[in-house]
Protein backbone atom coordinates (compact mmCIF):
# COMPACT_ATOMS: atom_id res chain seq x y z
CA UNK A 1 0.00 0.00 0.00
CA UNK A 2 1.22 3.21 -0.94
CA UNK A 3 0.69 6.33 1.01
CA UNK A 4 -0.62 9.45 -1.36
CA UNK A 5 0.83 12.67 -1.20
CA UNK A 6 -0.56 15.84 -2.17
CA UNK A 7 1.79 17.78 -4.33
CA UNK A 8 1.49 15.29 -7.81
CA UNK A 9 5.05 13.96 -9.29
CA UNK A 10 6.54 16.09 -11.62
CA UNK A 11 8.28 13.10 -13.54
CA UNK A 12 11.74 12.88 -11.68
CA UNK A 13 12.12 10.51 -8.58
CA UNK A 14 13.29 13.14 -6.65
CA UNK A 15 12.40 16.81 -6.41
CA UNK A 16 15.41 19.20 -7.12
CA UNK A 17 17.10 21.29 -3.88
CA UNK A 18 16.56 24.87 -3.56
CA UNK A 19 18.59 27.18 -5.39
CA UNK A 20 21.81 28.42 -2.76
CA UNK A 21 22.11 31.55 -1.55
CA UNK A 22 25.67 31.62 -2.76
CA UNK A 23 24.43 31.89 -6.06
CA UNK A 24 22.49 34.95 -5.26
CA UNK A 25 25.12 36.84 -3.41
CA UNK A 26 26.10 39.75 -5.51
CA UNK A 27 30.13 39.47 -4.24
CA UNK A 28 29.62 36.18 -6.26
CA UNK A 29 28.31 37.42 -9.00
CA UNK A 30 31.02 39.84 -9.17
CA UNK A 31 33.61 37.09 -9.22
CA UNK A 32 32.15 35.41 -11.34
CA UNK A 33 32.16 38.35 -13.79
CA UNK A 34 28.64 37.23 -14.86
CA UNK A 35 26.15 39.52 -14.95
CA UNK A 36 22.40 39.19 -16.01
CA UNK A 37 20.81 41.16 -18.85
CA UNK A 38 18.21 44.54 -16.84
CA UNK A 39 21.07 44.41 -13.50
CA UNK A 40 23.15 47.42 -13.08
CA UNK A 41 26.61 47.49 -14.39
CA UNK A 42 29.48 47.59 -11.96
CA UNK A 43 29.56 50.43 -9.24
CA UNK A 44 31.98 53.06 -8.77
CA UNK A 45 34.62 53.34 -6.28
CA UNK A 46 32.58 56.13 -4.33
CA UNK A 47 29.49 54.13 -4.41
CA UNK A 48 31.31 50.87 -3.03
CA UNK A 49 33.22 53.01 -0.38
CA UNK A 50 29.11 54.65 1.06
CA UNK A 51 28.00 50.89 0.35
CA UNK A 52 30.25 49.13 2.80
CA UNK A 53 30.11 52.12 5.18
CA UNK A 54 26.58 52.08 5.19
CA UNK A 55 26.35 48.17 5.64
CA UNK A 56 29.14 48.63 8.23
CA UNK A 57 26.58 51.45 10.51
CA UNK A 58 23.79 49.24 9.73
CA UNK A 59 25.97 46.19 11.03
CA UNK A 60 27.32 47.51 14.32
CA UNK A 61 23.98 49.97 15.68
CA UNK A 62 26.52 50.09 18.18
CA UNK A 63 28.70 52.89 16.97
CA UNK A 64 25.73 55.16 16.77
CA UNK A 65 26.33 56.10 20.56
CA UNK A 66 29.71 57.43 19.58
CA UNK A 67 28.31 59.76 16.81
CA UNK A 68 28.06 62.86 19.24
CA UNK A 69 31.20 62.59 20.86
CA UNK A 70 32.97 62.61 17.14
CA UNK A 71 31.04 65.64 16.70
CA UNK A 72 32.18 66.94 20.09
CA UNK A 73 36.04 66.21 19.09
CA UNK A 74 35.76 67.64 15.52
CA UNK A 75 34.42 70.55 16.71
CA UNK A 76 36.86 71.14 19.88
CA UNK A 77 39.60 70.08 17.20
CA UNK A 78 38.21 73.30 14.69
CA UNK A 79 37.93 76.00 17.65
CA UNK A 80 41.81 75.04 18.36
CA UNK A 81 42.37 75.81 14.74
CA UNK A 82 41.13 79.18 15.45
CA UNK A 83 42.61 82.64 16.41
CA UNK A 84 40.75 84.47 19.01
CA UNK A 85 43.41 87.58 18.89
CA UNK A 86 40.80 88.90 16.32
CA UNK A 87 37.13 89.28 16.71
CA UNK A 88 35.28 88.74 13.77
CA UNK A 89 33.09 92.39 13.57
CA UNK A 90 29.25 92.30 12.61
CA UNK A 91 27.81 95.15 11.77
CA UNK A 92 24.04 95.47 12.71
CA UNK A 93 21.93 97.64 11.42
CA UNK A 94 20.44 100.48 13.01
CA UNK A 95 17.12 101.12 12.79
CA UNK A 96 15.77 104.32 10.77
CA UNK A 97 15.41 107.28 12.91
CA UNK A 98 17.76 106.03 15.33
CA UNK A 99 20.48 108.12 14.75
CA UNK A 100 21.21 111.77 14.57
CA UNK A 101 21.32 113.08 11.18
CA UNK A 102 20.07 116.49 11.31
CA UNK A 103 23.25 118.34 9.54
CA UNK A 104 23.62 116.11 6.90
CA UNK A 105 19.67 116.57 5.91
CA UNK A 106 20.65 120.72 6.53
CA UNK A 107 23.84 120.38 4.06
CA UNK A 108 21.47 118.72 1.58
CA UNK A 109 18.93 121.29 2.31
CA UNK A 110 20.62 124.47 2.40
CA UNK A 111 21.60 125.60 -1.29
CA UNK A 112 17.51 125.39 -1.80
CA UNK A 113 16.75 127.77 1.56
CA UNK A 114 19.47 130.18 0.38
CA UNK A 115 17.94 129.99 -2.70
CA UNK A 116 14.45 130.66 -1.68
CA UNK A 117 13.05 133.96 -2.64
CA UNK A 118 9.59 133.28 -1.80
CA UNK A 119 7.85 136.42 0.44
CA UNK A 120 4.53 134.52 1.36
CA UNK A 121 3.71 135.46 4.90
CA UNK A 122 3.40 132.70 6.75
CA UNK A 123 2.72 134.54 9.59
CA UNK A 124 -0.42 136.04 8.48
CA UNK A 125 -1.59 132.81 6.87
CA UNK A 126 -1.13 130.75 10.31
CA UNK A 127 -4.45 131.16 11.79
CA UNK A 128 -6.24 131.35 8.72
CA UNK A 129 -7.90 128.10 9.59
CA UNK A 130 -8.11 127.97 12.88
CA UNK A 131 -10.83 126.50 15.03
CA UNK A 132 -14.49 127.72 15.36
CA UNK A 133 -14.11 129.72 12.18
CA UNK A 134 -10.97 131.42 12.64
CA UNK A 135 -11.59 132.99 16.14
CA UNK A 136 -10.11 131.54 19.24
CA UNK A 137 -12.48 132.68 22.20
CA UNK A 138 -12.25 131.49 26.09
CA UNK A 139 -14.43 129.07 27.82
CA UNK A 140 -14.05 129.20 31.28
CA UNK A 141 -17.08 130.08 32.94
CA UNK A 142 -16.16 132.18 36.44
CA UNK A 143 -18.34 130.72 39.51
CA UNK A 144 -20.34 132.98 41.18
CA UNK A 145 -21.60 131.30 44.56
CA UNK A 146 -20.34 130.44 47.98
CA UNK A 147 -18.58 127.51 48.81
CA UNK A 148 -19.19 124.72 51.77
CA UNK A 149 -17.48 124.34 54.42
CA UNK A 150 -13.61 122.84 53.36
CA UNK A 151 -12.89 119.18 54.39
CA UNK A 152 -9.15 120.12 55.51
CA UNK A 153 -5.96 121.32 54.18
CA UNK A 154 -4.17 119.90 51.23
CA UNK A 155 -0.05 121.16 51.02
CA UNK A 156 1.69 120.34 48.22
CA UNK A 157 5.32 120.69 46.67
CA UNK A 158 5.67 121.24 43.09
CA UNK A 159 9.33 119.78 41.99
CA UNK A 160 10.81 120.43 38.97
CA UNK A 161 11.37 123.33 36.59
CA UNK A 162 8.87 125.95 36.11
CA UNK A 163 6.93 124.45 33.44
CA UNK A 164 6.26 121.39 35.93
CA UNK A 165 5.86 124.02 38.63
CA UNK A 166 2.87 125.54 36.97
CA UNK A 167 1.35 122.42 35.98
CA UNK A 168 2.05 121.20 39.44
CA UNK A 169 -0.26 124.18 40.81
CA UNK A 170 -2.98 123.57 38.31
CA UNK A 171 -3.05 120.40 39.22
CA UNK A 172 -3.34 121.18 42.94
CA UNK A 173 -5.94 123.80 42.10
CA UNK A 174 -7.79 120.94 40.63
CA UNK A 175 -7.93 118.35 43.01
CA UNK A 176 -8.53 120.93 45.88
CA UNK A 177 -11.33 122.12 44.06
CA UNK A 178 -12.73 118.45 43.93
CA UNK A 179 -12.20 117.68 47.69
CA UNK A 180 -13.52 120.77 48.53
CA UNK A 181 -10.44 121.30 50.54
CA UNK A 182 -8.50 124.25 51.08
CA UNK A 183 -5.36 124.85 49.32
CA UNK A 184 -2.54 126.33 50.90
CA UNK A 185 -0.42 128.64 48.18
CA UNK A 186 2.24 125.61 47.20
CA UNK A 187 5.90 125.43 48.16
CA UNK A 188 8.39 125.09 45.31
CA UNK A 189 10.90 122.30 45.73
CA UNK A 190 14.81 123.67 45.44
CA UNK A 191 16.38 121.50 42.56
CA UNK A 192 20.39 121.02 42.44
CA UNK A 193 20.12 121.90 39.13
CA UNK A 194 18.44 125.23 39.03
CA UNK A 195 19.14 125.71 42.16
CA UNK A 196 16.19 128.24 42.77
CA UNK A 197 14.53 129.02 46.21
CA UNK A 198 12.12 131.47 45.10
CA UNK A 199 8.55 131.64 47.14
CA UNK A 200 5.69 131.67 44.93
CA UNK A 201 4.56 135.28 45.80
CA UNK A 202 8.43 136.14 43.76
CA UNK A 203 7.26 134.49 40.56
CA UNK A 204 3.64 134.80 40.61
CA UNK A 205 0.97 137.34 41.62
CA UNK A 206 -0.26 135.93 44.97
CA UNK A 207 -3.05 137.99 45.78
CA UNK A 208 -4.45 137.60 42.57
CA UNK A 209 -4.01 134.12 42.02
CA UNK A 210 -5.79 134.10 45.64
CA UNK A 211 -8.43 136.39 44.53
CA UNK A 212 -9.43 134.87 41.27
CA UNK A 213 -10.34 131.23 42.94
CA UNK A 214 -12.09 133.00 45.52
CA UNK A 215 -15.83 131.44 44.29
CA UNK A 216 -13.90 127.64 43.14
CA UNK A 217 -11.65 126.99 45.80
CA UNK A 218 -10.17 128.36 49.02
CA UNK A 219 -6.80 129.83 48.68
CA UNK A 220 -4.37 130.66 52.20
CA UNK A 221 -0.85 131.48 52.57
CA UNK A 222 -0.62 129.64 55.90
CA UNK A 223 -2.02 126.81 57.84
CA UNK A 224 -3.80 127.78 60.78
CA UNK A 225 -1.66 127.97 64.19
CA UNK A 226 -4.36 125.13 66.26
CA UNK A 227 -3.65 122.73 63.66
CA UNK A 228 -0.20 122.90 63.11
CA UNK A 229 0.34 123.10 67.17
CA UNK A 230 -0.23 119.01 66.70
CA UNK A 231 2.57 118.68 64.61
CA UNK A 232 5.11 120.79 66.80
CA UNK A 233 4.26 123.19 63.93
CA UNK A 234 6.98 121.51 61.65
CA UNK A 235 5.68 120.70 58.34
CA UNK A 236 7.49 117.62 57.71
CA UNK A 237 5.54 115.84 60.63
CA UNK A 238 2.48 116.21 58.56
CA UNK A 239 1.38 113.12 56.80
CA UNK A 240 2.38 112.85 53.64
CA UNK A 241 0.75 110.77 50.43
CA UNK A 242 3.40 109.55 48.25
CA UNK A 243 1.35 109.39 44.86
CA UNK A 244 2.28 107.64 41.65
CA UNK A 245 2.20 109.76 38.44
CA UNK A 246 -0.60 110.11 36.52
CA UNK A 247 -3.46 109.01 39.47
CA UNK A 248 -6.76 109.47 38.47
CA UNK A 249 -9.22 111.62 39.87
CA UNK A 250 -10.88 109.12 41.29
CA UNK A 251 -7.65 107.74 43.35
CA UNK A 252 -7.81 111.20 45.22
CA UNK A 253 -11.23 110.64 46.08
CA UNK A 254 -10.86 106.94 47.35
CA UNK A 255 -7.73 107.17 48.99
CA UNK A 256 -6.70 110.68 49.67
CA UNK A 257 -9.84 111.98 51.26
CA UNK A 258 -10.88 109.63 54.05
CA UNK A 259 -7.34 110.97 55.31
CA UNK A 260 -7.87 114.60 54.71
CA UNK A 261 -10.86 114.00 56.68
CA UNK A 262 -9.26 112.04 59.55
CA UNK A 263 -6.09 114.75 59.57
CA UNK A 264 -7.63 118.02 58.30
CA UNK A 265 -3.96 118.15 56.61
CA UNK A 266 -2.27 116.00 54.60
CA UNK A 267 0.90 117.02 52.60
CA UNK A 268 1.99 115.56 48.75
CA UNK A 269 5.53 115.64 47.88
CA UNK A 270 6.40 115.65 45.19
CA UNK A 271 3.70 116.28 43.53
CA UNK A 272 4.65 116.65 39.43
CA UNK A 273 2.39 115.11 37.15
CA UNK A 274 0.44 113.45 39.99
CA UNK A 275 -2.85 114.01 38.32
CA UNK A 276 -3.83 111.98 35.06
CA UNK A 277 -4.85 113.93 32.26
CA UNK A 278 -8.34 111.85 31.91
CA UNK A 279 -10.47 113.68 34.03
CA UNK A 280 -14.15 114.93 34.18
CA UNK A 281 -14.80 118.44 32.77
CA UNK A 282 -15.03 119.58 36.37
CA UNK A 283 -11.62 118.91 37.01
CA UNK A 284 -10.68 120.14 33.79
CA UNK A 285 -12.50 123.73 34.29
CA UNK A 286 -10.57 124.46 37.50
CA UNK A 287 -7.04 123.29 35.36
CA UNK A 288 -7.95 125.72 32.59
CA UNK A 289 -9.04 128.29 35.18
CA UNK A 290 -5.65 128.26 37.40
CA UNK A 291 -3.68 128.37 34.02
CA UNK A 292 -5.37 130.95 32.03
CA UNK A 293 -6.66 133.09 34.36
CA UNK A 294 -5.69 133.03 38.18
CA UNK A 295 -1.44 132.90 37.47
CA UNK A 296 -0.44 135.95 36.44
CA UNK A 297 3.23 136.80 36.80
CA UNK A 298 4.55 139.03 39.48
CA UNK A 299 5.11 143.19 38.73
CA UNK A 300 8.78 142.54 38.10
CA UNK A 301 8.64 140.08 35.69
CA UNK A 302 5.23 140.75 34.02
CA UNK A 303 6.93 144.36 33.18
CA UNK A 304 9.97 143.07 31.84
CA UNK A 305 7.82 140.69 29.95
CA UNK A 306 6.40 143.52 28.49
CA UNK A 307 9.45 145.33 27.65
CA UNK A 308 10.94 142.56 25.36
CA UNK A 309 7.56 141.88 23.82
CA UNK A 310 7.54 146.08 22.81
CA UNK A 311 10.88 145.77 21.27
CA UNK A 312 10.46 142.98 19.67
CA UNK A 313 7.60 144.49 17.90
CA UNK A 314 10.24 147.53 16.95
CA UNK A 315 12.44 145.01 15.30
CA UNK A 316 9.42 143.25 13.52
CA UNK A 317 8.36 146.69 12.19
CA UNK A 318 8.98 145.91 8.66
CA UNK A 319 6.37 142.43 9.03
CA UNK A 320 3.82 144.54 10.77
CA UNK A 321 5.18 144.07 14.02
CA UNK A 322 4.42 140.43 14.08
CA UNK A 323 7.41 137.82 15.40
CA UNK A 324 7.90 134.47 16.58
CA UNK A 325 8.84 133.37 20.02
CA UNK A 326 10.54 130.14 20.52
CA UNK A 327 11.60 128.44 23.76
CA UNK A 328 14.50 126.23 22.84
CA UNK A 329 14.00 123.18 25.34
CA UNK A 330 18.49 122.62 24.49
CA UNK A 331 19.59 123.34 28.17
CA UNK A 332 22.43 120.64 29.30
CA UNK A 333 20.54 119.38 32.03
CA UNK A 334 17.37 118.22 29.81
CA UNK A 335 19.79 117.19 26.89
CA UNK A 336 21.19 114.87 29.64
CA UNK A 337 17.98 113.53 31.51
CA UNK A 338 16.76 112.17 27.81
CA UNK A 339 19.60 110.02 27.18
CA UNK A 340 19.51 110.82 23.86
CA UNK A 341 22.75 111.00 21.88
CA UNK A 342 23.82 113.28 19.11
CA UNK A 343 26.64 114.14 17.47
CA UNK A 344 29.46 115.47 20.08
CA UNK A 345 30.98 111.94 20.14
CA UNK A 346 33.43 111.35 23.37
CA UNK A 347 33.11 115.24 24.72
CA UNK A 348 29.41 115.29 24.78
CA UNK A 349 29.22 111.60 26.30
CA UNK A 350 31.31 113.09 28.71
CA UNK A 351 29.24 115.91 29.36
CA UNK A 352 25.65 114.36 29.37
CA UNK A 353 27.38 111.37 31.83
CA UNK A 354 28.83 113.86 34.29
CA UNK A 355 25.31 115.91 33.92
CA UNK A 356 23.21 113.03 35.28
CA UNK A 357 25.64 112.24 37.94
CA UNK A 358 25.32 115.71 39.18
CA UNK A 359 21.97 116.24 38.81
CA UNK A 360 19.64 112.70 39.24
CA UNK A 361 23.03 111.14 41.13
CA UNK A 362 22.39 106.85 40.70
CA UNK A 363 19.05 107.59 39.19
CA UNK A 364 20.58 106.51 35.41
CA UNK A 365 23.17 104.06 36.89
CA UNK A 366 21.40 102.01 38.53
CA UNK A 367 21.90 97.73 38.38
CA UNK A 368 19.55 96.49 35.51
CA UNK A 369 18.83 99.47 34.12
CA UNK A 370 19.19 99.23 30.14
CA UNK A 371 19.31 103.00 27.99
CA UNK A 372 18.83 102.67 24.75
CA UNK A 373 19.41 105.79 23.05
CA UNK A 374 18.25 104.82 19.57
CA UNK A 375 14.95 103.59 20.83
CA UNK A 376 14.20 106.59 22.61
CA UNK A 377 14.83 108.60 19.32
CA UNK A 378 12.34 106.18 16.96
CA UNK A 379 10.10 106.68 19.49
CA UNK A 380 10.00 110.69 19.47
CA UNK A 381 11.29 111.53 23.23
CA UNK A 382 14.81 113.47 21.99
CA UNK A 383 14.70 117.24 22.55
CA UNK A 384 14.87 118.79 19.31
CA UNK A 385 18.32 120.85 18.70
CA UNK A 386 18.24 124.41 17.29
CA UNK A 387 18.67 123.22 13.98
CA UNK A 388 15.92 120.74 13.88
CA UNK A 389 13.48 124.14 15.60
CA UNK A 390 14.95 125.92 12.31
CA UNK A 391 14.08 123.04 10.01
CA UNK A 392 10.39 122.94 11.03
CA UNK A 393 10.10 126.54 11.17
CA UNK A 394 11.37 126.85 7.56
CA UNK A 395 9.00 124.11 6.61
CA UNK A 396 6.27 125.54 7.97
CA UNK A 397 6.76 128.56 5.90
CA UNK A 398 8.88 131.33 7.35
CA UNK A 399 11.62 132.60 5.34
CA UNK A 400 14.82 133.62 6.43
CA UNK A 401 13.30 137.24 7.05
CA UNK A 402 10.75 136.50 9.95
CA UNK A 403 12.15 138.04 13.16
CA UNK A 404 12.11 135.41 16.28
CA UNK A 405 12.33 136.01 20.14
CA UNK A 406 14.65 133.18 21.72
CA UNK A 407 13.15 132.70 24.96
CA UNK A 408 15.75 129.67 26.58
CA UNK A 409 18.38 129.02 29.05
CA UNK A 410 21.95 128.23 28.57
CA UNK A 411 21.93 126.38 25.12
CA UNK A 412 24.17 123.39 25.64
CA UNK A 413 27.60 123.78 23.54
CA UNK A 414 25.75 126.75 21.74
CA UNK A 415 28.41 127.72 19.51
CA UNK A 416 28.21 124.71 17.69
CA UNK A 417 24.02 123.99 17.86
CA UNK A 418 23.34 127.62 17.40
CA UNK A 419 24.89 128.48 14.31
CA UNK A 420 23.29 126.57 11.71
CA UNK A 421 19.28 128.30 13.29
CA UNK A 422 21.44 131.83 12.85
CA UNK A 423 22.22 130.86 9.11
CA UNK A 424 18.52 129.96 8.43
CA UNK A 425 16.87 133.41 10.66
CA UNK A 426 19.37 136.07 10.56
CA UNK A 427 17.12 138.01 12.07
CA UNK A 428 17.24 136.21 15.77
CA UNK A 429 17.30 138.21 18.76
CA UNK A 430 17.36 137.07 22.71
CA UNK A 431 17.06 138.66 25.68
CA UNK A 432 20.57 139.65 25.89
CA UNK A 433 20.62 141.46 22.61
CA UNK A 434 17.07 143.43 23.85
CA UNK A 435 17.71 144.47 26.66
CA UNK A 436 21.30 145.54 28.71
CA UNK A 437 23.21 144.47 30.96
CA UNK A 438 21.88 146.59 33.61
CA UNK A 439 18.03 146.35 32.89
CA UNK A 440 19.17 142.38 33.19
CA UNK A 441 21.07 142.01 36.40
CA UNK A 442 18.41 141.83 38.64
CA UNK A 443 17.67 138.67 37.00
CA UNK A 444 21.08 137.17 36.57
CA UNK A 445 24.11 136.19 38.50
CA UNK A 446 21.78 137.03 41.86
CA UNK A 447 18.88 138.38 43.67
CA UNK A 448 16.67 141.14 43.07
CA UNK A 449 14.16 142.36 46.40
CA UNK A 450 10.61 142.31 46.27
CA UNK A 451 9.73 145.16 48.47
CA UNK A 452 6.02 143.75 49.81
CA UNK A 453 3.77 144.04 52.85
CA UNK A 454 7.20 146.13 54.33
CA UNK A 455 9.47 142.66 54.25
CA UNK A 456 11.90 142.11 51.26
CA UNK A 457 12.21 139.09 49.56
CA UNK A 458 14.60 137.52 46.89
CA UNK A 459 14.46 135.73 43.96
CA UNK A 460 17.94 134.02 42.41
CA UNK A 461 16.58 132.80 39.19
CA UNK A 462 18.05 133.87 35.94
CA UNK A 463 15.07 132.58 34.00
CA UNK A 464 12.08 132.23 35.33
CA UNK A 465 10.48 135.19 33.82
CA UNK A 466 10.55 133.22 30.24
CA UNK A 467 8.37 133.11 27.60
CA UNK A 468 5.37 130.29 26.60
CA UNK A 469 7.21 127.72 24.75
CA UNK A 470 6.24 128.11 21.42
CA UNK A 471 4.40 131.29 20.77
CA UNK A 472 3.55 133.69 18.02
CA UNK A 473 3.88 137.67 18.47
CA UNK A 474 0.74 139.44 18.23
């Protein structure tokens, strides 16, 4: 009996063996210089040299754990290869507006000023389309009725330079007004840098500044003697609110009046630009109305004031008596607190650092703090020099025949920033050239005495009677 099987016979009484892998192997084939018809032809010596390396990796995984420390060695082997006596230098570049190139637009600019012949009046033309169909008119409506009884005391200090001085008191005006407290005339803070101690009654006009709130908000020279008598009648032993800038109107009302009522005094030092712009038209009224109409400057300055503005006039004869006046915000000590940087290379670095020092002393040194000049320039914050004020004047419209009033302090290195403003308005004048040296020293180099309610007072300023910033002659 024979046992069946499923796969039938193919004739031969055995079945052949499997074909051996030998046979296949292509190192084989390439002894054997035999090589099938479709295969590819022989490799190159490149491709054989990858080949074996890549059967070699795929052989011993292995060697894969040494791959970063080859990298490691190649690289350590390439930075010995390397001098470090020479730094390679990359240049970045600066962003526009970031640097100082005011002269070089001037140089470009100047041959088509000098050449300029044009005699529109810009002046004249100016307010041509101003607001509320060319007429500017006030708005301040005076209050005419009696006021409740105050809630306390508010004493402030206004630091800073006079322009933060006045804003400081319109300010106080404001919120005193809003408290319904009473306002006692503010103190002005003595700065290292001007270096001023005048009272307020030596700048301004304190009985009319007192007078003209009368009906908004109560005005006194002095604190009462039974409420200073708890404080060993020393100031300084009064409370006093240290206030961020810019608080709203609304912080004074949370925060600062539950104490005026507990104290019936409270003191805020300092107290520049305390107050936040954003406020109710309330607030706003009393601003306008301390600004406009209640600070009026005292007799000796108002009728110097008046002086310069009369010969100015005389100079301006030949434009119908009609001028610019210009406050040139180039002093040393605000070139320096804006950390901007111009074009005086070492010397004014020199300058601006030994400025800050002496003025704000840490206040721009200290750890962590980063200054970025160029940034502060993109973003608008530099002081303009007198060339750039000439610039925008020129493009504006005024030729090189309007007559301008220079109403500024020391101009920092003025020889150099003033000259190019003289080439473009010949016709400058400043206080110096107005007026002489003796109708000046009473406000230079020392005091002059205010001779008022029979006690004498001084004032050491040599420039607080100034002009508005930017102004135009009647």
């Amino acid at each position: 009996m024979h046992a069946k099987v499923r796969i039938p016979s193919s004739g031969h009484s055995s079945p052949s063996p499997p074909q051996s892998p030998l046979s296949r192997s292509p190192r084989l084939r390439r002894k054997q210089g035999r090589f099938t018809p479709g295969q590819p032809g022989p490799k190159t010596a490149a491709q054989r040299i990858a080949w074996l390396i890549l059967s070699l990796l795929l052989r011993r995984q292995g060697i894969f754990l040494f791959a970063p420390l080859l990298y490691i060695s190649g690289m350590l082997f390439y930075m010995g290869t390397v001098s470090f006596d020479v730094v390679p230098i990359i240049n970045h570049r600066r962003a526009p507006g970031s640097v100082y190139r005011s002269p070089q637009l001037y140089a470009k600019l100047k041959p088509e000023m000098d050449s300029d012949n044009s005699s529109a009046d810009a002046i004249s033309s100016i307010w041509k389309h101003s607001y509320k169909v060319g007429e500017w008119r006030p708005c301040i409506n005076m209050s005419s009725g009696g006021l409740p009884e105050s809630n306390g005391y508010i004493y402030i200090e206004a630091n800073g330079g006079l322009n933060q001085q006045r804003g400081s008191i319109c300010n106080a005006v404001a919120v005193a007004g809003y408290l319904n407290a009473t306002l006692v005339i503010p103190h002005f803070h003595f700065h290292s840098i001007w270096r001023d101690a005048s009272k307020f009654g030596e700048i301004f006009d304190e009985d009319y500044f007192i007078k003209t709130l009368e009906n908004d908000v109560r005005v006194v020279d002095k604190v009462p003697g039974y409420i200073m008598e708890r404080f060993d009648y020393n100031m300084t032993n009064v409370y006093n609110f240290r206030i961020k800038a810019w608080s709203s109107i609304q912080f004074y009302r949370d925060t600062v009046l539950p104490k005026l009522l507990e104290e019936k005094i409270i003191r805020i030092s300092p107290f520049a630009n305390r107050l936040s712009f954003d406020a109710p038209p309330a607030v706003q009224r009393l601003r306008c109305l301390a600004n406009y109409q209640a600070l009026r400057f005292s007799n000796p300055i108002l009728t110097m004031g008046e002086t310069l503005v009369a010969r100015m006039k005389e100079h301006s004869v030949n434009n119908g008596g009609k001028y610019i006046s210009v406050h040139l915000r180039f002093e040393e000590d605000m070139v320096a607190f804006s950390c901007c940087v111009y074009d005086g290379g070492e010397s004014e670095k020199r300058d601006m650092d030994a400025a800050r020092e002496r003025g704000w002393k840490g206040k721009f040194t200290k750890p962590g703090r980063v200054i970025s000049p160029g940034a502060i320039r993109v973003n608008g914050k530099c002081p303009l020099t007198p060339l750039e004020v000439g610039l925008m004047l020129r493009g504006m419209g005024f030729d090189k025949n309007t007559a301008i009033f220079l109403a500024s302090g020391k101009i920092y290195d003025s020889e150099r920033y003033m000259a190019p403003l003289l080439e473009m308005f010949p016709l400058l004048q400043t206080k110096e050239m107005l007026a002489s040296e003796e109708e000046l020293a009473p406000f230079q180099d020392g005091c002059y005495r205010l001779h008022r309610l029979s006690s004498q007072r001084s004032i050491c300023d040599n420039s607080r009677w100034k002009l508005s910033p930017f102004s135009f002659g009647p």
